[in-house]
Protein backbone atom coordinates (compact mmCIF):
# COMPACT_ATOMS: atom_id res chain seq x y z
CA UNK A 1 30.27 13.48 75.21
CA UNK A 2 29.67 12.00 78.46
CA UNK A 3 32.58 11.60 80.22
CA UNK A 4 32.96 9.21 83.19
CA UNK A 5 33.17 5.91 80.68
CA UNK A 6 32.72 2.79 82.59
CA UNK A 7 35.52 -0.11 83.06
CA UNK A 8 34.87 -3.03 81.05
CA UNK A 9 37.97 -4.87 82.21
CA UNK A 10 41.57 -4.95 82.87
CA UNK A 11 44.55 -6.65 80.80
CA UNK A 12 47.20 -8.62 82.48
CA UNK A 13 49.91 -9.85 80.12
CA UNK A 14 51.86 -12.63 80.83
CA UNK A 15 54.07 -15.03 79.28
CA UNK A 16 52.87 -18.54 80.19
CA UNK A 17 48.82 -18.63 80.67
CA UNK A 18 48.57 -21.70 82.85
CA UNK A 19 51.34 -20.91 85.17
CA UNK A 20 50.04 -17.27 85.66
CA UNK A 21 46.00 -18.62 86.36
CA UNK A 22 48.33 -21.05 89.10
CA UNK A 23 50.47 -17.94 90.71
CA UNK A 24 46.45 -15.78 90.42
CA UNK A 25 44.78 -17.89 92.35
CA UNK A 26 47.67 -18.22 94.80
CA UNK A 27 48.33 -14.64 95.11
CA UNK A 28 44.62 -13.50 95.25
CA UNK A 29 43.09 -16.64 96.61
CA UNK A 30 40.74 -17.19 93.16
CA UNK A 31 41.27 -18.64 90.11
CA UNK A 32 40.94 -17.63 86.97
CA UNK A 33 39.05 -19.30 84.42
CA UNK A 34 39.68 -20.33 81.07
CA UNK A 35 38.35 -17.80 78.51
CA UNK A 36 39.26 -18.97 75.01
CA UNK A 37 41.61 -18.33 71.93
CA UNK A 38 41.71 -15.13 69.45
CA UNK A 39 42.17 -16.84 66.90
CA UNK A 40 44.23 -15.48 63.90
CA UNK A 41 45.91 -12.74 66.46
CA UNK A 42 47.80 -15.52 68.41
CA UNK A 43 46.81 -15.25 71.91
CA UNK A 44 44.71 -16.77 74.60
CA UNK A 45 43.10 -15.56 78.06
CA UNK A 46 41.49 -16.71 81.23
CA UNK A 47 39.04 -14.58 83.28
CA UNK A 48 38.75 -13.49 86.63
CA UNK A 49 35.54 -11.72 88.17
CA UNK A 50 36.11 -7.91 89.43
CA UNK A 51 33.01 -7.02 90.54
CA UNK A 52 30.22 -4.35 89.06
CA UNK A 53 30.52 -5.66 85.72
CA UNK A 54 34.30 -5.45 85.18
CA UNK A 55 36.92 -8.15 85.32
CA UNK A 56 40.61 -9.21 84.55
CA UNK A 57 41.49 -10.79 81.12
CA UNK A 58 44.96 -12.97 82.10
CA UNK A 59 46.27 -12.54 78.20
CA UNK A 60 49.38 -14.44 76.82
CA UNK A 61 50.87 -15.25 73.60
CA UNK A 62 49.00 -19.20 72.45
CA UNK A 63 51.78 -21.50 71.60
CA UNK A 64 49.23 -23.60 69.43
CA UNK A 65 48.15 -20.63 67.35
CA UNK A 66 50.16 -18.99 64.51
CA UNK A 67 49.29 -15.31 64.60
CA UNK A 68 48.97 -12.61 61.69
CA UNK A 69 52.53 -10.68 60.68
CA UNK A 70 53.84 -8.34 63.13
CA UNK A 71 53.44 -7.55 66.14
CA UNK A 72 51.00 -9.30 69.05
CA UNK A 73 47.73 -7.66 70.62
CA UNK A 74 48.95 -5.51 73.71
CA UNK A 75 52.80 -5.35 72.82
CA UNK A 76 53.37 -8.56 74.50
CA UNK A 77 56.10 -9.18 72.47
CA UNK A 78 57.95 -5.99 73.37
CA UNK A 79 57.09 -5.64 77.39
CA UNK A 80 58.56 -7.29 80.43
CA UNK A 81 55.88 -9.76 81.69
CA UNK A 82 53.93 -9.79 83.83
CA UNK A 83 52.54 -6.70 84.32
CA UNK A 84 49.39 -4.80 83.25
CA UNK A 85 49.12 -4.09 79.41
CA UNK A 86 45.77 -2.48 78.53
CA UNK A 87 42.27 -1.34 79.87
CA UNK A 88 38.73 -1.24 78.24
CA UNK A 89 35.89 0.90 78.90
CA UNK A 90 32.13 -0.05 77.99
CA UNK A 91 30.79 2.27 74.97
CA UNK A 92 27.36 1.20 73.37
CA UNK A 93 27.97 4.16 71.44
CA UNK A 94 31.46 3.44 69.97
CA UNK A 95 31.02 4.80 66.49
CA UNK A 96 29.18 8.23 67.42
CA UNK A 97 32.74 8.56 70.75
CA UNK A 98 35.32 7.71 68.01
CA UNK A 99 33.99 10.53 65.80
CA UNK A 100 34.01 12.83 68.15
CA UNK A 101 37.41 12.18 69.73
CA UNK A 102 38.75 12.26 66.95
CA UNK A 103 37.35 15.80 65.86
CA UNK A 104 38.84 16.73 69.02
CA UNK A 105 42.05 16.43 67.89
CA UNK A 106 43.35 13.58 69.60
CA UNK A 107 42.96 10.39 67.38
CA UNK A 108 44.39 7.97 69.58
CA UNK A 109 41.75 5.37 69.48
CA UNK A 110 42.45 3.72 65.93
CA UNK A 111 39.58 2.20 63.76
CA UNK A 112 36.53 -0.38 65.43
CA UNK A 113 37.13 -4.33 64.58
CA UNK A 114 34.91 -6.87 64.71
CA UNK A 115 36.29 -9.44 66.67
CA UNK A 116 34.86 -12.73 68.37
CA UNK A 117 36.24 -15.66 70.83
CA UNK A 118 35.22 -19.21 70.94
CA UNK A 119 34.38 -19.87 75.04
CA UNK A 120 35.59 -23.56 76.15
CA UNK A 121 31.84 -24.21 76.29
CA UNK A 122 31.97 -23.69 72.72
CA UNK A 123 29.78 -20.54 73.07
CA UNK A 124 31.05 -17.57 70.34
CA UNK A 125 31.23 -14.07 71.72
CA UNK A 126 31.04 -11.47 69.31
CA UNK A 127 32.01 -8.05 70.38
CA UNK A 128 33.13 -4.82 68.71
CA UNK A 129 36.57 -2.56 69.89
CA UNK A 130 38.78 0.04 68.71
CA UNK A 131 41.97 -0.99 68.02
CA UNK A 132 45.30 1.33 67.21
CA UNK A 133 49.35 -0.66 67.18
CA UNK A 134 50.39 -2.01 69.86
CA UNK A 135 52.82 0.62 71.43
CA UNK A 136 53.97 0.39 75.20
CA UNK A 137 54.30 3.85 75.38
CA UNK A 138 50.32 4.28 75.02
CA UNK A 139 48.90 1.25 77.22
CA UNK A 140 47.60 3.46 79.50
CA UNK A 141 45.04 4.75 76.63
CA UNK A 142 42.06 2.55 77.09
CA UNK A 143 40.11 0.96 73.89
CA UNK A 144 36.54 1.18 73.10
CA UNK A 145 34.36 -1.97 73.55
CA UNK A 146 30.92 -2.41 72.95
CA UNK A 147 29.66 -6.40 73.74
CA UNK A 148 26.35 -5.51 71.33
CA UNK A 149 23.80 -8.44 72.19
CA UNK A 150 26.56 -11.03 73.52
CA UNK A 151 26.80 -11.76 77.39
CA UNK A 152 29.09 -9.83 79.14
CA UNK A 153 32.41 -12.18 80.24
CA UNK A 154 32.19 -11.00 84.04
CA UNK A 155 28.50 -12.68 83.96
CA UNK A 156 30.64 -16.19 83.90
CA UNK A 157 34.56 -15.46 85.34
CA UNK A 158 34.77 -16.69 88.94
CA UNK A 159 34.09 -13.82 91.35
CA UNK A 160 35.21 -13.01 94.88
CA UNK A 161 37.95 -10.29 93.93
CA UNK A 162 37.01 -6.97 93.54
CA UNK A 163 38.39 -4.23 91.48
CA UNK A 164 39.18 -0.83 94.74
CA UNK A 165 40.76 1.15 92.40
CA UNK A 166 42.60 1.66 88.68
CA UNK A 167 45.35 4.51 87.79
CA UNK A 168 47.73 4.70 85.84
CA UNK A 169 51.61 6.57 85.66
CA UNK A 170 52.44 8.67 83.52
CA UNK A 171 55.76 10.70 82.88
CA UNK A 172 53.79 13.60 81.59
CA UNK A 173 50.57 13.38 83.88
CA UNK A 174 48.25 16.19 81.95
CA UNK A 175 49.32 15.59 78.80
CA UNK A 176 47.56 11.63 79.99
CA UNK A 177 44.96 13.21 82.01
CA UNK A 178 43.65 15.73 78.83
CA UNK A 179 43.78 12.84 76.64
CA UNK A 180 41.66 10.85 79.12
CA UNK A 181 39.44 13.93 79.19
CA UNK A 182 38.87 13.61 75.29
CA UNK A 183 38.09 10.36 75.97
CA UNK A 184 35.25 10.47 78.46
CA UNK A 185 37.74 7.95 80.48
CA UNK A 186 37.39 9.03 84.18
CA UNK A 187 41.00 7.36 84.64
CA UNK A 188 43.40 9.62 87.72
CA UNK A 189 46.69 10.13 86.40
CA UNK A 190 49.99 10.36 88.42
CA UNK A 191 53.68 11.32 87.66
CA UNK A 192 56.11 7.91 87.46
CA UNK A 193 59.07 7.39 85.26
CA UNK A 194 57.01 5.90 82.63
CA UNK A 195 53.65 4.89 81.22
CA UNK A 196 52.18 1.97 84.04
CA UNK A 197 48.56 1.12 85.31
CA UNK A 198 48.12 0.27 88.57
CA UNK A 199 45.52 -2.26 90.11
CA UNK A 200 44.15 -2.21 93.86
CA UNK A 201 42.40 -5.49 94.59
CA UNK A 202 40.59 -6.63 97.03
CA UNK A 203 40.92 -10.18 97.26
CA UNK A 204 40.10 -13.28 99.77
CA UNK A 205 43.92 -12.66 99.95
CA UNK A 206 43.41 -9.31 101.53
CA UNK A 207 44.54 -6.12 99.66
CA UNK A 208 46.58 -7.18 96.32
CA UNK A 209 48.03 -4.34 93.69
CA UNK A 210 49.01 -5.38 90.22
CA UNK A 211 50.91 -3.42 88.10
């Protein structure tokens, strides 16, 4: 496998979507635009530009939108908000990695879903992901994405922030770091009290860390 697995884009979970794109682009100086609703899985998201093909997905439970049983995408139901719930990395070969991490031994990544999103411009995104329960003690795992012939969200989310650098904490640091290894994910890995990522942005703002 090759390992080094580029970011796709960064999940920030909050609890009220249009007050959160207000405190964004007061905190970092741009807003974030509306993305769209998941529908059937309860949530919305806006987008926000991070530079080189990555960006920030604002996520939050949709108040207009009844949602499957259980519990919602991210473990927004279960986590303090806001903070960072989740990270993708691009893989055009998702099928072929999720074999092979699992014959690893470490089947963390769950099954691939179809899934798709409605933009406001009424364009539908189609894209493909792995998806496992949502579980805050394993948001620092990334999923799988693979955008197959759809255009790529940062191509459209406002830009002017920039994405310095990504880690995450971990309360047992190479247990994370060999899982990221099995996973191609080149992700560093510190000690903290328990499982966090951590966000350095470079914004019109100046320097901005979300966690």
């Amino acid at each position: 496998m090759n390992i080094g697995l580029r970011t796709d884009h960064v999940v920030y979970g909050v609890e009220d979507l249009e007050a959160a794109m207000d405190e964004l682009a007061e905190r970092l100086g741009v807003r974030p635009a509306a993305g769209g609703r998941h529908v059937g899985r309860g949530t919305h998201n806006a987008l926000l530009g991070l530079g080189d093909g990555a960006y920030l997905e604002v996520i939050a439970a949709d108040p207009e939108q009844t949602h499957q049983p259980g519990p919602l995408p991210f473990a927004l139901d279960q986590l303090e908000l806001p903070r960072l719930v989740g990270w993708a990395c691009r893989a055009a070969d998702l099928d072929e990695r999720v074999a092979a991490v699992r014959a690893s031994g470490h089947d963390v990544l769950g099954d691939v879903l179809p899934m798709s999103r409605r933009r406001p411009d009424g364009f539908l995104l189609e894209w493909r992901l792995t998806h496992h329960e949502p579980d805050p003690a394993r948001l620092i795992v990334p999923f799988l994405i693979d955008w197959g012939t759809s255009p790529h969200p940062s191509e459209s989310a406002p830009a002017g922030v920039r994405l310095v650098e990504l880690h995450a904490e971990h309360p047992d640091p190479a247990g994370a770091r060999e899982i990221m290894a099995a996973l191609g994910a080149a992700l560093p890995v510190e000690e903290g009290p328990a499982p966090a990522l951590v966000a350095m942005l470079d914004t019109p703002r100046g320097r901005v860390i979300l966690r």
